[in-house]
Every structure is written in C-alpha cells, then in structure tokens.
PDB file of N, CA and C in Angstrom:
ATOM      1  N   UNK A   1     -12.274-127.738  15.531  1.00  0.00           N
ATOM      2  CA  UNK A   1     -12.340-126.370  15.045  1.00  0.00           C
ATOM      3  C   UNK A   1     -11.394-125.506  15.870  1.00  0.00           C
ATOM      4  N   UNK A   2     -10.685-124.632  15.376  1.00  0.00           N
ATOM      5  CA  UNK A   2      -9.575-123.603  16.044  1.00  0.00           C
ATOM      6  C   UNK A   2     -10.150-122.525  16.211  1.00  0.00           C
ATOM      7  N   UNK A   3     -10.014-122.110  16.889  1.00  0.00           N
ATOM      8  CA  UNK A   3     -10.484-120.714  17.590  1.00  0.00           C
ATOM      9  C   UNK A   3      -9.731-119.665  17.552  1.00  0.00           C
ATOM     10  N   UNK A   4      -9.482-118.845  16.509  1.00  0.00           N
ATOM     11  CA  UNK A   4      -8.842-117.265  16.265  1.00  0.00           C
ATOM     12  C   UNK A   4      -9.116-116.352  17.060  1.00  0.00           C
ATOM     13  N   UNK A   5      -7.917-116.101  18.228  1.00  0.00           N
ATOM     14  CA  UNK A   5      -7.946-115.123  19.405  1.00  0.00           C
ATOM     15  C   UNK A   5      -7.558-113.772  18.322  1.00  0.00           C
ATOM     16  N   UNK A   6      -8.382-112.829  18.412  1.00  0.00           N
ATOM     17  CA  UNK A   6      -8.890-111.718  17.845  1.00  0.00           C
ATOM     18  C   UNK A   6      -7.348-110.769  18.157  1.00  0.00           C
ATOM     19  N   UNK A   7      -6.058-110.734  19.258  1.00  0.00           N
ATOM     20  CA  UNK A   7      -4.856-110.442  19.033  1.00  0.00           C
ATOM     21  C   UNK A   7      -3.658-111.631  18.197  1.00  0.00           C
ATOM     22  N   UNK A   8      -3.181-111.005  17.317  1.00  0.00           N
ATOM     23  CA  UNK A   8      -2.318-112.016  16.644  1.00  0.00           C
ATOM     24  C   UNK A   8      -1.044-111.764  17.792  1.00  0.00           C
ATOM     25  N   UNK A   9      -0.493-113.339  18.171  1.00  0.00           N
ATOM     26  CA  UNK A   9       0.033-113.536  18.510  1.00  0.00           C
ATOM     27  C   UNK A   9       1.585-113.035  18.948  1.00  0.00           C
ATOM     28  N   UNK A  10       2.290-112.608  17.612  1.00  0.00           N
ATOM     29  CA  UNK A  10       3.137-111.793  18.240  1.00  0.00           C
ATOM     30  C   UNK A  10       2.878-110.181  18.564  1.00  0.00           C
ATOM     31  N   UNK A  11       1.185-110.250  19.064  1.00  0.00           N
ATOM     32  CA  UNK A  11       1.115-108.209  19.456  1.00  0.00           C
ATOM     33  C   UNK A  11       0.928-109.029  21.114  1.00  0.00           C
ATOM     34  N   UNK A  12       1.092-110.306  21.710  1.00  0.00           N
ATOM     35  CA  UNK A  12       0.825-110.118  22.959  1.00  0.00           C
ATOM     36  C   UNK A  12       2.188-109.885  24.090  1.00  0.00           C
ATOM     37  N   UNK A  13       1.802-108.873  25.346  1.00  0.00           N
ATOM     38  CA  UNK A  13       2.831-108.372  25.897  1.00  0.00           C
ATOM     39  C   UNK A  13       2.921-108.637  26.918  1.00  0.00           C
ATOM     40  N   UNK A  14       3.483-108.569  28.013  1.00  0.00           N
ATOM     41  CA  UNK A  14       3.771-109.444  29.421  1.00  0.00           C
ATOM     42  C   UNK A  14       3.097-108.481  30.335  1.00  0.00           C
ATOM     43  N   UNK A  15       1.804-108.669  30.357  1.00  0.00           N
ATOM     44  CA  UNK A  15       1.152-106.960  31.238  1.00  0.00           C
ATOM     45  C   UNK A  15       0.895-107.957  32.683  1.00  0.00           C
ATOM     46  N   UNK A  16       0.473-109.336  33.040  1.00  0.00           N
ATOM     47  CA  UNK A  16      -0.343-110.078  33.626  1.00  0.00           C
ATOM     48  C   UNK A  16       0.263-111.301  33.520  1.00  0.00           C
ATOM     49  N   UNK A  17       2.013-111.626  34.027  1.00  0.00           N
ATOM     50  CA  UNK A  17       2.236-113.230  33.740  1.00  0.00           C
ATOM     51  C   UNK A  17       2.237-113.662  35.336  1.00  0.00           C
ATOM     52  N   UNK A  18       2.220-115.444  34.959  1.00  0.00           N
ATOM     53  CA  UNK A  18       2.102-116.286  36.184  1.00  0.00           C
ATOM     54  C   UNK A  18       1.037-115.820  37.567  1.00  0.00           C
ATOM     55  N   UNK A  19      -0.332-115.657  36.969  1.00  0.00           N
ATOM     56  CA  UNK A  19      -1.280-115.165  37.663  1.00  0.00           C
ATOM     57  C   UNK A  19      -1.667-116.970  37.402  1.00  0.00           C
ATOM     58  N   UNK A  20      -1.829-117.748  36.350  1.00  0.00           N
ATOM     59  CA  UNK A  20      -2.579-118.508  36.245  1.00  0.00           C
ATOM     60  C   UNK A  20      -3.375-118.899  35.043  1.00  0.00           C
ATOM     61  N   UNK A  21      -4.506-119.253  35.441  1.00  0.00           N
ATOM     62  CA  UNK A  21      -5.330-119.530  34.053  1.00  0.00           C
ATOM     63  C   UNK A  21      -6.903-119.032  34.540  1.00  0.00           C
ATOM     64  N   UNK A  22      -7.484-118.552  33.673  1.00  0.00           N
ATOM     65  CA  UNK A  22      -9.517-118.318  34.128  1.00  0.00           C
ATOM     66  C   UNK A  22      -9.889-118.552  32.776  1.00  0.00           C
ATOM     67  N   UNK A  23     -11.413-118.272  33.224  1.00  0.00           N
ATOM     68  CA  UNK A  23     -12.111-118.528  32.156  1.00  0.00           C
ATOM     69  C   UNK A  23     -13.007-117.273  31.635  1.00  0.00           C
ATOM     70  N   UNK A  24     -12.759-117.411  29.801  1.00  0.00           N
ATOM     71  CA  UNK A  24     -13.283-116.110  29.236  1.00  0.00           C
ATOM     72  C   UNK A  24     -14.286-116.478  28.271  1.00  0.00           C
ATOM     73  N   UNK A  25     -15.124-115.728  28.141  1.00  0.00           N
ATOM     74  CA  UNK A  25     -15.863-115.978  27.085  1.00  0.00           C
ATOM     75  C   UNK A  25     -15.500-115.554  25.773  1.00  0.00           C
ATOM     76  N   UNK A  26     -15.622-116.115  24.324  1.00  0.00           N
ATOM     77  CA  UNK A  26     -15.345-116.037  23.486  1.00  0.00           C
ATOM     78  C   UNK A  26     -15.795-114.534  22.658  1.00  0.00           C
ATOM     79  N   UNK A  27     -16.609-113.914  23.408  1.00  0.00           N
ATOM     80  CA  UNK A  27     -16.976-112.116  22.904  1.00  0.00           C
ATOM     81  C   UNK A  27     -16.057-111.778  23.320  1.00  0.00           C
ATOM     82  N   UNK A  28     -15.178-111.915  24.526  1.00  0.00           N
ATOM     83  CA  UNK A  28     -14.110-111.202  24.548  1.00  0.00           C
ATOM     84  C   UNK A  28     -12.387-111.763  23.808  1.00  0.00           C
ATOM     85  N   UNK A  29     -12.394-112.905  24.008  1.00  0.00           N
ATOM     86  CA  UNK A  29     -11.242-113.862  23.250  1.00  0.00           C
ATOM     87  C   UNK A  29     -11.365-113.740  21.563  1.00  0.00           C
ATOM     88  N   UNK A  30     -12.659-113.579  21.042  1.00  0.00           N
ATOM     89  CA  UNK A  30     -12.512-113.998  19.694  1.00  0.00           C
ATOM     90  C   UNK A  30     -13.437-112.569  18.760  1.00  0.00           C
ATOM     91  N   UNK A  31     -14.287-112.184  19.512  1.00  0.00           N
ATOM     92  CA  UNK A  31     -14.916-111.148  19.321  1.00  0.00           C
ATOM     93  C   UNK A  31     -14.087-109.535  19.532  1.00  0.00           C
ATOM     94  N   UNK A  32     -13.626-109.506  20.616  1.00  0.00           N
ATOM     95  CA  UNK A  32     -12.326-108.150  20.951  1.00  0.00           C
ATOM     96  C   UNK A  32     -13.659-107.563  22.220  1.00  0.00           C
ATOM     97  N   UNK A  33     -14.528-107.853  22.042  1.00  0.00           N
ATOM     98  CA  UNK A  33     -15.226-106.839  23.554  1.00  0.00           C
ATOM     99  C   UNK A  33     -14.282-106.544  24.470  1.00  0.00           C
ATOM    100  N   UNK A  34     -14.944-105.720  25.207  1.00  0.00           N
ATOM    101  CA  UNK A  34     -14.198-105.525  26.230  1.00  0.00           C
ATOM    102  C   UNK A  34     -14.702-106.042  27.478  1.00  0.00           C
ATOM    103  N   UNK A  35     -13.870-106.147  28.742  1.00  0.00           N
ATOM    104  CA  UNK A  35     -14.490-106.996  29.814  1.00  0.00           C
ATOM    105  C   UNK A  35     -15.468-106.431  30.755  1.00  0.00           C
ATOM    106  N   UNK A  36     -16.320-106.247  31.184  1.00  0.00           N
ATOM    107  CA  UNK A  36     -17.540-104.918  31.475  1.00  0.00           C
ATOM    108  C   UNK A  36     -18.084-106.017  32.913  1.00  0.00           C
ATOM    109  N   UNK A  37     -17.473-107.290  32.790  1.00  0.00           N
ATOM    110  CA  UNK A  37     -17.612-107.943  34.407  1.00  0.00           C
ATOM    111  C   UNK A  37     -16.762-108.903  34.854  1.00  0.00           C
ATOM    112  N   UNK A  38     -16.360-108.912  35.812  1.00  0.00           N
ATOM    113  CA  UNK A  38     -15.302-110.030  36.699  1.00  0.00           C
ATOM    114  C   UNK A  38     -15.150-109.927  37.567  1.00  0.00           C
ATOM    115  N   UNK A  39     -15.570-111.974  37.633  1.00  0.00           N
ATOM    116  CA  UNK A  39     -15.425-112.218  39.246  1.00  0.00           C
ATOM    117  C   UNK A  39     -14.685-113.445  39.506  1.00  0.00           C
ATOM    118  N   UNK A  40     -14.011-113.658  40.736  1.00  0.00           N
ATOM    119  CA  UNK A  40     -13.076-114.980  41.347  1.00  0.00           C
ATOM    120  C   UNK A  40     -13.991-115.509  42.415  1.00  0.00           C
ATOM    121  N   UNK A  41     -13.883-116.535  42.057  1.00  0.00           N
ATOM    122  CA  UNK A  41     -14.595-117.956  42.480  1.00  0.00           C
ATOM    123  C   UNK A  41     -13.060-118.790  43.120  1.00  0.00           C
ATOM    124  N   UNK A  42     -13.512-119.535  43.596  1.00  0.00           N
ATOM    125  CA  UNK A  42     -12.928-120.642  43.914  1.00  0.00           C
ATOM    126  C   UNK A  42     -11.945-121.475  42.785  1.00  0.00           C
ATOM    127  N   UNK A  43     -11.160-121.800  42.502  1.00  0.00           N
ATOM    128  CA  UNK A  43     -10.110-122.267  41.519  1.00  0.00           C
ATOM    129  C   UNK A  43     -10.835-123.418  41.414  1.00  0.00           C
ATOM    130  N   UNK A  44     -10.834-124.478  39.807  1.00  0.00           N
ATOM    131  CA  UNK A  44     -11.508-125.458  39.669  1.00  0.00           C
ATOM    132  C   UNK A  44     -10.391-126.502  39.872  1.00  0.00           C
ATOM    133  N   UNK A  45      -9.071-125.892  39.857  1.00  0.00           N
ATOM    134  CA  UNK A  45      -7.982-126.620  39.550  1.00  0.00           C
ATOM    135  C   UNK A  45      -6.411-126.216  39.721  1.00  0.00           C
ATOM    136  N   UNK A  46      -5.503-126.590  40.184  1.00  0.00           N
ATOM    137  CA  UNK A  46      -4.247-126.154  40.245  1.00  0.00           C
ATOM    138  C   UNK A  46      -3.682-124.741  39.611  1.00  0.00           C
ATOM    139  N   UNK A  47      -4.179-124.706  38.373  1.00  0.00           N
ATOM    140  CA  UNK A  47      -3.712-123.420  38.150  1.00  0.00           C
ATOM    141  C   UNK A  47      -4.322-122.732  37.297  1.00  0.00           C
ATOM    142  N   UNK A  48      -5.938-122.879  38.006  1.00  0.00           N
ATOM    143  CA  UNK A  48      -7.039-121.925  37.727  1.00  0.00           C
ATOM    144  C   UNK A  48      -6.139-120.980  38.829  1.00  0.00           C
ATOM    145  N   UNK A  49      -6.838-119.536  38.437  1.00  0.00           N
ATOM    146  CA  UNK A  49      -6.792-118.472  39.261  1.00  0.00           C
ATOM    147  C   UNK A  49      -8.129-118.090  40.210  1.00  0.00           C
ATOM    148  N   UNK A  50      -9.533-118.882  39.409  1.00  0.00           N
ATOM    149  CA  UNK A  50     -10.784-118.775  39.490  1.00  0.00           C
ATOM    150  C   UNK A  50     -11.156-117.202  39.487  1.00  0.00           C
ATOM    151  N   UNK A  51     -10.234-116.507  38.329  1.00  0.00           N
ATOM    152  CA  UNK A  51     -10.716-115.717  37.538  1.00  0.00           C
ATOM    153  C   UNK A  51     -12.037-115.699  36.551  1.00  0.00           C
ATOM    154  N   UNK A  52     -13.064-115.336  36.301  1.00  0.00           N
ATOM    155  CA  UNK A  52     -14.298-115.462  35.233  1.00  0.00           C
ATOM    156  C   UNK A  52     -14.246-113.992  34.442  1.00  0.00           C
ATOM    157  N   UNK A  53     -13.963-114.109  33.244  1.00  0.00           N
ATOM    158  CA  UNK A  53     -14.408-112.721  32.163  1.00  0.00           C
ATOM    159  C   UNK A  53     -15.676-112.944  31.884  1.00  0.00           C
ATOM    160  N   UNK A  54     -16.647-111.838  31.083  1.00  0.00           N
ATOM    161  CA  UNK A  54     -17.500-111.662  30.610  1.00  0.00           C
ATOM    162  C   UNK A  54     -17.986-110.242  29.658  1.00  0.00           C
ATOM    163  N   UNK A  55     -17.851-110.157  29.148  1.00  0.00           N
ATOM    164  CA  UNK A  55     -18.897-109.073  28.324  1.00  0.00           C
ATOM    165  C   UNK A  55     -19.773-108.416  28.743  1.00  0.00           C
ATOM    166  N   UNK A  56     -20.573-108.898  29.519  1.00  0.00           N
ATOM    167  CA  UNK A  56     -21.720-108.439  30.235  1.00  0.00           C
ATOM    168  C   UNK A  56     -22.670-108.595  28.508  1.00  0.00           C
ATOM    169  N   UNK A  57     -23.042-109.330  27.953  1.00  0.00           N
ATOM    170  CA  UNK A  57     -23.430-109.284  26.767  1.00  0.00           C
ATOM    171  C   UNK A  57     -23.692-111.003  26.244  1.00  0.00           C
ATOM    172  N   UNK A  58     -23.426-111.806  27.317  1.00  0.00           N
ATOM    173  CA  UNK A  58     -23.817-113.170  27.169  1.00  0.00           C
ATOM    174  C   UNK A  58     -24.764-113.616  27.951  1.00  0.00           C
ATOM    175  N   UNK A  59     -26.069-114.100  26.970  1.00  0.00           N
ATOM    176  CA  UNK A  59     -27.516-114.508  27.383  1.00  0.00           C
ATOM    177  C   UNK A  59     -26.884-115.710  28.081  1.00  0.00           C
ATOM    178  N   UNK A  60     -27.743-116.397  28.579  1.00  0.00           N
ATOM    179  CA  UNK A  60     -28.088-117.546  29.259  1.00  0.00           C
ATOM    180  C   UNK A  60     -27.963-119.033  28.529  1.00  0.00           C
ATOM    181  N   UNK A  61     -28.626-119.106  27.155  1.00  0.00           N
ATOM    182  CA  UNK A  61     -28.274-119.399  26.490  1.00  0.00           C
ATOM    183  C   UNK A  61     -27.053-120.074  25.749  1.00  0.00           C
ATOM    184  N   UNK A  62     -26.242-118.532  25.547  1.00  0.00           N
ATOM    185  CA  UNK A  62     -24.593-118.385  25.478  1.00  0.00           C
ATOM    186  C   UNK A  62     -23.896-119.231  26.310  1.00  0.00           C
ATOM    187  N   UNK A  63     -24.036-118.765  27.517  1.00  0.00           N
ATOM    188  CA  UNK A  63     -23.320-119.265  28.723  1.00  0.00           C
ATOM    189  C   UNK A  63     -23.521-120.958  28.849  1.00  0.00           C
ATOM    190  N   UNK A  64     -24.612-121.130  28.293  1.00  0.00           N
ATOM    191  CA  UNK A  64     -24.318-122.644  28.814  1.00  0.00           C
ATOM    192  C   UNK A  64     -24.257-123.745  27.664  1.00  0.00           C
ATOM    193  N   UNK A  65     -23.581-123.073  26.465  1.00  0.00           N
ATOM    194  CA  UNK A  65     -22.662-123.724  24.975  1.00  0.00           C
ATOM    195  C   UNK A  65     -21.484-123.464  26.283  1.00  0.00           C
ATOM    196  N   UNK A  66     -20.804-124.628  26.117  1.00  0.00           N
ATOM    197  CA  UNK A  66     -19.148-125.006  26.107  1.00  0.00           C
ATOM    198  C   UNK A  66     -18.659-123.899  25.444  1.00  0.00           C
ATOM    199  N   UNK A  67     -18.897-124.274  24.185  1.00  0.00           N
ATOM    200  CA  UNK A  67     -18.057-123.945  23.691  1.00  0.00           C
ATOM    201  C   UNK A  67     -17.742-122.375  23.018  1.00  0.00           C
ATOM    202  N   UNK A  68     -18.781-121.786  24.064  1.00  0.00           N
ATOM    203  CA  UNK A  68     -18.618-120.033  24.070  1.00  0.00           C
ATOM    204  C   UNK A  68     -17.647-119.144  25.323  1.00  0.00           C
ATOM    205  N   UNK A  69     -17.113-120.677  25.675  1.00  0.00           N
ATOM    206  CA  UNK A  69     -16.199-119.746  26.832  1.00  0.00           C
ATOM    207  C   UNK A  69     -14.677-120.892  26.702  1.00  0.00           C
ATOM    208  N   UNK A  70     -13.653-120.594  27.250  1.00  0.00           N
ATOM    209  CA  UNK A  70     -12.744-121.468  27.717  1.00  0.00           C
ATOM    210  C   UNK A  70     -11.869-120.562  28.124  1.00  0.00           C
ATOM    211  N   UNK A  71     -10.408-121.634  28.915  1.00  0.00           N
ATOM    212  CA  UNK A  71      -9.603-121.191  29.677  1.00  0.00           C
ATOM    213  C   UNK A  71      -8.399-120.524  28.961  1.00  0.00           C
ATOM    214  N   UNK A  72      -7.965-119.652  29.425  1.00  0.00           N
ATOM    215  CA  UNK A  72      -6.828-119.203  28.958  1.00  0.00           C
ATOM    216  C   UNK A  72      -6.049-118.503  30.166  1.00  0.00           C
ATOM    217  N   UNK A  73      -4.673-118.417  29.898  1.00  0.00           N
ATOM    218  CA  UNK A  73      -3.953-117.560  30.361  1.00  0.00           C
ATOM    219  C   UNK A  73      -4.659-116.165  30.748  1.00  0.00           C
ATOM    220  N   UNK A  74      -4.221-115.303  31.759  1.00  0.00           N
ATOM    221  CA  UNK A  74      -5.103-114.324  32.502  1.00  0.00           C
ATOM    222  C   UNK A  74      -3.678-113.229  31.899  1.00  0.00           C
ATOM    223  N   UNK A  75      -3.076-113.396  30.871  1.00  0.00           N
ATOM    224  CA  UNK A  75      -2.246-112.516  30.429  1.00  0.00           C
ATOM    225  C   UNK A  75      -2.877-112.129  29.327  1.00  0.00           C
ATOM    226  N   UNK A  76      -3.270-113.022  28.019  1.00  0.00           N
ATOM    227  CA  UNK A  76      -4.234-112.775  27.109  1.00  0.00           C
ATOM    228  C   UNK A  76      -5.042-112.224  27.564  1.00  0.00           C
ATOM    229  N   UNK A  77      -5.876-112.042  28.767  1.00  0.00           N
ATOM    230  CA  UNK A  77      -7.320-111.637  28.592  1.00  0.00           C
ATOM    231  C   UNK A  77      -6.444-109.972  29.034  1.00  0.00           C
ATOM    232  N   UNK A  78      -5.463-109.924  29.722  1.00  0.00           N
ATOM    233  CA  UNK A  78      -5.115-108.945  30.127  1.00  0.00           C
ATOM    234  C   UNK A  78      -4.934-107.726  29.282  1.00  0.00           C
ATOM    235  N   UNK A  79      -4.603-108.864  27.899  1.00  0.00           N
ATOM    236  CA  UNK A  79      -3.849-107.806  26.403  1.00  0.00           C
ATOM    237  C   UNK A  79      -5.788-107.640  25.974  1.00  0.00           C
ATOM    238  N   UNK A  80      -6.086-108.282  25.950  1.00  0.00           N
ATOM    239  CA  UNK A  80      -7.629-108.174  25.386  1.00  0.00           C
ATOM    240  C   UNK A  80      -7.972-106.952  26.005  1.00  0.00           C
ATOM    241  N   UNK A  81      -7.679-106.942  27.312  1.00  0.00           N
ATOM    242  CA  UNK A  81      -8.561-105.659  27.913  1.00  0.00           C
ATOM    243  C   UNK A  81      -7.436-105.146  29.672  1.00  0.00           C
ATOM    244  N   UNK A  82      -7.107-104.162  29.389  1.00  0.00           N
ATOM    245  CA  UNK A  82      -5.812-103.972  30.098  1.00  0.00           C
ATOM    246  C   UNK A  82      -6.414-103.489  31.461  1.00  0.00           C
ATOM    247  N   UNK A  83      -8.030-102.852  31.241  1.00  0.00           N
ATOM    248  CA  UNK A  83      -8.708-102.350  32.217  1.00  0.00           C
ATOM    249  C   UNK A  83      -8.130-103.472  33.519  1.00  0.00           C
ATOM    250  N   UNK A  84      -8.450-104.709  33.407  1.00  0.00           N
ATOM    251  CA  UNK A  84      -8.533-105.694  34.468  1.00  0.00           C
ATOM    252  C   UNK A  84      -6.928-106.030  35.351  1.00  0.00           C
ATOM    253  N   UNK A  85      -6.680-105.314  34.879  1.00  0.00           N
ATOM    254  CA  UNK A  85      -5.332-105.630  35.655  1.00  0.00           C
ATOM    255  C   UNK A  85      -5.060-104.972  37.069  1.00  0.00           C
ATOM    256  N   UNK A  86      -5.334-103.343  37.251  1.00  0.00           N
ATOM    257  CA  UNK A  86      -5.556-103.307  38.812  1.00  0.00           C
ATOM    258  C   UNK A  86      -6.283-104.195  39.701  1.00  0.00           C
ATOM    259  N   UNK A  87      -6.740-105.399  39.230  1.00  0.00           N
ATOM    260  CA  UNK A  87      -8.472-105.900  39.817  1.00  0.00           C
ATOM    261  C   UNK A  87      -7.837-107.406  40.395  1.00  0.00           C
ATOM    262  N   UNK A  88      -6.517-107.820  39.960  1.00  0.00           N
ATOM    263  CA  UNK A  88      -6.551-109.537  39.679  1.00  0.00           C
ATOM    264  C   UNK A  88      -5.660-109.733  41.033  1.00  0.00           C
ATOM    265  N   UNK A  89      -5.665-108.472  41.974  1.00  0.00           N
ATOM    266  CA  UNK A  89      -5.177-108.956  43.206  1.00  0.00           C
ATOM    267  C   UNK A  89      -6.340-109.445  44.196  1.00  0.00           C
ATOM    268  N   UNK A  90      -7.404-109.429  43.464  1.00  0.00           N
ATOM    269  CA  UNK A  90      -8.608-108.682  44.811  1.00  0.00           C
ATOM    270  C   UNK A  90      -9.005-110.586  45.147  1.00  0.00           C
ATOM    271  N   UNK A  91      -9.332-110.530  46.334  1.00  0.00           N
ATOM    272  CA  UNK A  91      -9.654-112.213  46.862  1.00  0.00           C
ATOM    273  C   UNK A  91     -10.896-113.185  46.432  1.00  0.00           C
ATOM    274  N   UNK A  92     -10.813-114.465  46.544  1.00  0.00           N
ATOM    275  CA  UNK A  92     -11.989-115.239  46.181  1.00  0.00           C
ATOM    276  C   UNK A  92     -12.688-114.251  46.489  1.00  0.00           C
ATOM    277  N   UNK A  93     -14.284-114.339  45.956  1.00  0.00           N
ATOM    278  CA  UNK A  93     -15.503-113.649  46.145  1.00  0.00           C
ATOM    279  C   UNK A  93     -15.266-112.175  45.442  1.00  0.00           C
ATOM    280  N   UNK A  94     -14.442-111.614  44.868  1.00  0.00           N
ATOM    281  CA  UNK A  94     -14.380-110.173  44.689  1.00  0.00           C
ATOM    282  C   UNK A  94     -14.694-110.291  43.126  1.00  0.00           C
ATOM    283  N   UNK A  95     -16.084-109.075  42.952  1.00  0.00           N
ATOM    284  CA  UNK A  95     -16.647-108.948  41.917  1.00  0.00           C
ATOM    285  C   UNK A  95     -16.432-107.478  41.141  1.00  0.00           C
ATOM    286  N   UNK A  96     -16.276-107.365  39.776  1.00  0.00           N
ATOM    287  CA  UNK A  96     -16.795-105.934  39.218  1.00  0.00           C
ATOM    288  C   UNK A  96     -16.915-106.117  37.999  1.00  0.00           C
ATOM    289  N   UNK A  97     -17.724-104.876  38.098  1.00  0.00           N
ATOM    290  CA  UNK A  97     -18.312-104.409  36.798  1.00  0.00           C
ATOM    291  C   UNK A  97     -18.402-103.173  36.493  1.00  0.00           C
ATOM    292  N   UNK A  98     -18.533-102.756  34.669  1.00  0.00           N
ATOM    293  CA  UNK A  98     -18.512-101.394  34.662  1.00  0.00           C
ATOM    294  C   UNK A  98     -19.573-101.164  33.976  1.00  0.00           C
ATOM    295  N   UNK A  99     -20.955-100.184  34.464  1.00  0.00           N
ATOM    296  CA  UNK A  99     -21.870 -99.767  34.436  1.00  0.00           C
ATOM    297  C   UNK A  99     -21.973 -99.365  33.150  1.00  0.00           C
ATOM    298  N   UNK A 100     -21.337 -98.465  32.681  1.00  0.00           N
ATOM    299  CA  UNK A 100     -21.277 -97.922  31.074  1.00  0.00           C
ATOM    300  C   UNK A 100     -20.027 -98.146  30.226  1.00  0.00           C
ATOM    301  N   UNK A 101     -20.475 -97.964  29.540  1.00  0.00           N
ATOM    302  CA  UNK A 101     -19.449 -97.906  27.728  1.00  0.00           C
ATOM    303  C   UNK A 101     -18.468 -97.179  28.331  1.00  0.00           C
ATOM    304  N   UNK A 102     -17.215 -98.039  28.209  1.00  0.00           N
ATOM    305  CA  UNK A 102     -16.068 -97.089  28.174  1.00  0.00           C
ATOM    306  C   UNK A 102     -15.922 -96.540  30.205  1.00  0.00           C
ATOM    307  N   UNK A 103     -16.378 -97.166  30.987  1.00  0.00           N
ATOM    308  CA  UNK A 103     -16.353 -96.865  32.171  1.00  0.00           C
ATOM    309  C   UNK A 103     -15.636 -97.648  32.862  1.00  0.00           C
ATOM    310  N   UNK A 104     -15.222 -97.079  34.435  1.00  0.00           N
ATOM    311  CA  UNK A 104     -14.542 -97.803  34.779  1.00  0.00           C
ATOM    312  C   UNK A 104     -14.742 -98.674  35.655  1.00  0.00           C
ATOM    313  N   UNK A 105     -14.181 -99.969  36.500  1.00  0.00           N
ATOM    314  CA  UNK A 105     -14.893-101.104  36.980  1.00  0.00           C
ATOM    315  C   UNK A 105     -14.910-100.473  38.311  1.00  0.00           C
ATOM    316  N   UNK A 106     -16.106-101.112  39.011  1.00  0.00           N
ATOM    317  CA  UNK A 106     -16.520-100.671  40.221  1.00  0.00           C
ATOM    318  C   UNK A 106     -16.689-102.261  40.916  1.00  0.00           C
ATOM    319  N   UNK A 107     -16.953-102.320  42.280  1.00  0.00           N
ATOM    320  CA  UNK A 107     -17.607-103.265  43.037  1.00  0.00           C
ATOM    321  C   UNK A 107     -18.246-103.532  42.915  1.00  0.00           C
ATOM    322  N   UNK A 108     -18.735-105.012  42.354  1.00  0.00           N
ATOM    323  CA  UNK A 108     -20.395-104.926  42.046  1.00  0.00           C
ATOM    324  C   UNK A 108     -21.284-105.717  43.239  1.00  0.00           C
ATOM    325  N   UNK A 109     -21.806-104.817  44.475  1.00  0.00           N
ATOM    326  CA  UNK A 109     -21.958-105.313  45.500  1.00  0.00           C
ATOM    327  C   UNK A 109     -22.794-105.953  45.541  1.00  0.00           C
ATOM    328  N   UNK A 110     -24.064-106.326  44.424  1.00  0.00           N
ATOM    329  CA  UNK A 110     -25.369-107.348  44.553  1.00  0.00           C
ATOM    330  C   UNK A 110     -24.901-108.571  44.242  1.00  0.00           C
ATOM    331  N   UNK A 111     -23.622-108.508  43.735  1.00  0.00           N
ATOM    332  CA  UNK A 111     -23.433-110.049  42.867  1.00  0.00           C
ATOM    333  C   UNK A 111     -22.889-110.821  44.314  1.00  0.00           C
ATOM    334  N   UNK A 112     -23.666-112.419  43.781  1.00  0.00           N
ATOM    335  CA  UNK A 112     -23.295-113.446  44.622  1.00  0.00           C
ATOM    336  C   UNK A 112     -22.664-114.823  43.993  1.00  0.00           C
ATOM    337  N   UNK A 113     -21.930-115.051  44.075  1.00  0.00           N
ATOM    338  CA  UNK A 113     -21.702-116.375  43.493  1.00  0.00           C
ATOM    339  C   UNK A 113     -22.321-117.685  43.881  1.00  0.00           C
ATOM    340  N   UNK A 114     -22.906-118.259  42.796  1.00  0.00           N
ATOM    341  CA  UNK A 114     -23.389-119.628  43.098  1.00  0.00           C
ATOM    342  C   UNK A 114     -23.449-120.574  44.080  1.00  0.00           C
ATOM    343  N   UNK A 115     -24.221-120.959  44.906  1.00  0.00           N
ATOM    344  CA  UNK A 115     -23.823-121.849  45.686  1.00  0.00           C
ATOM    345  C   UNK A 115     -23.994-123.409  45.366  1.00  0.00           C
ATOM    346  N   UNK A 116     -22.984-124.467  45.466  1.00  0.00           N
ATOM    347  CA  UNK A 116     -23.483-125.832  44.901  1.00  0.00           C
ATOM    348  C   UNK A 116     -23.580-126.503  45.871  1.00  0.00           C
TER     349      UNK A 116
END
C-alpha cells in the first residue's frame, strides 16, 4: 500500500536539507496536522537524526501500529510544519511542545525519554 504525503511533491522546498532522516507519524505526513511535539533520541542508525514528530493526538494504541509512523527526510516534515525548524539544532535529549492550537513550541521539561 502507498502512502499519499498530504504535500504534492513538486510544492516541497529546501527549508531543512541534509539534517538526515526521523521519524513521523502519519497525522502529520498523511493527515497535514501540525507538529504540537518533538523530541531527539539517540539515532537508530547512520542517518537517523533521532528526530521523533508527533501530533500530540496519537493514542497508545496508534503508536504501536507500524504502520502509523515512518521515516522520512526531516525536510518533508519541515514543509509539513515549518514551526520545527528553529528546534532541529537542539541536542540528543531536547524536547518540545506546544501547549495550544496554533502556539508556539516551548521546552517540555517533564518529558523523559525511555530508558531500555
């Protein structure tokens, strides 16, 4: 099954190149949401960025179908949502989120990332 990224292809623009690759969830890739949380983790792989998008709008559930998230270029997610682009310098462990509709991303200082 193909997956229709919600920008057609020739509207995407060079806002975010050679950052890498992360992972987005499909409310924002295929749906158009906007990104309302992100955080960097540890890279899974050469040219992860260990970037993570989210919606803030994916149950538990969601999250753990495959096939409601995958990797993409961190330029797409960039055209998806342009908010995130001051943010993709910030180091492993650096989290945000934006509290309301249409707000802007803050530190989100309770969040912890997983430990395995």
């Amino acid at each position: 099954m193909n997956k229709k990224i919600h920008i057609p292809a020739d509207q995407i623009k060079p806002l975010a190149t050679d950052l890498g690759t992360c992972i987005a969830t499909a409310k924002i890739t295929l749906d158009g949401l906007p990104v309302r949380f992100m955080y960097r983790e540890d890279p899974i792989g050469q040219a992860d960025s260990g970037w993570r998008f989210l919606s803030g709008l994916e149950s538990d559930a969601y999250m753990e179908n495959a096939n409601n998230q995958g990797a993409y270029d961190i330029n797409l997610i960039a055209n998806c949502d342009p908010s995130i682009i001051p943010f993709l310098a910030a180091p492993i462990g650096a989290a945000f989120e934006k509290t309301e509709e249409g707000g802007d991303f803050q530190e989100a200082g309770d969040w912890e990332p997983d430990e395995d």
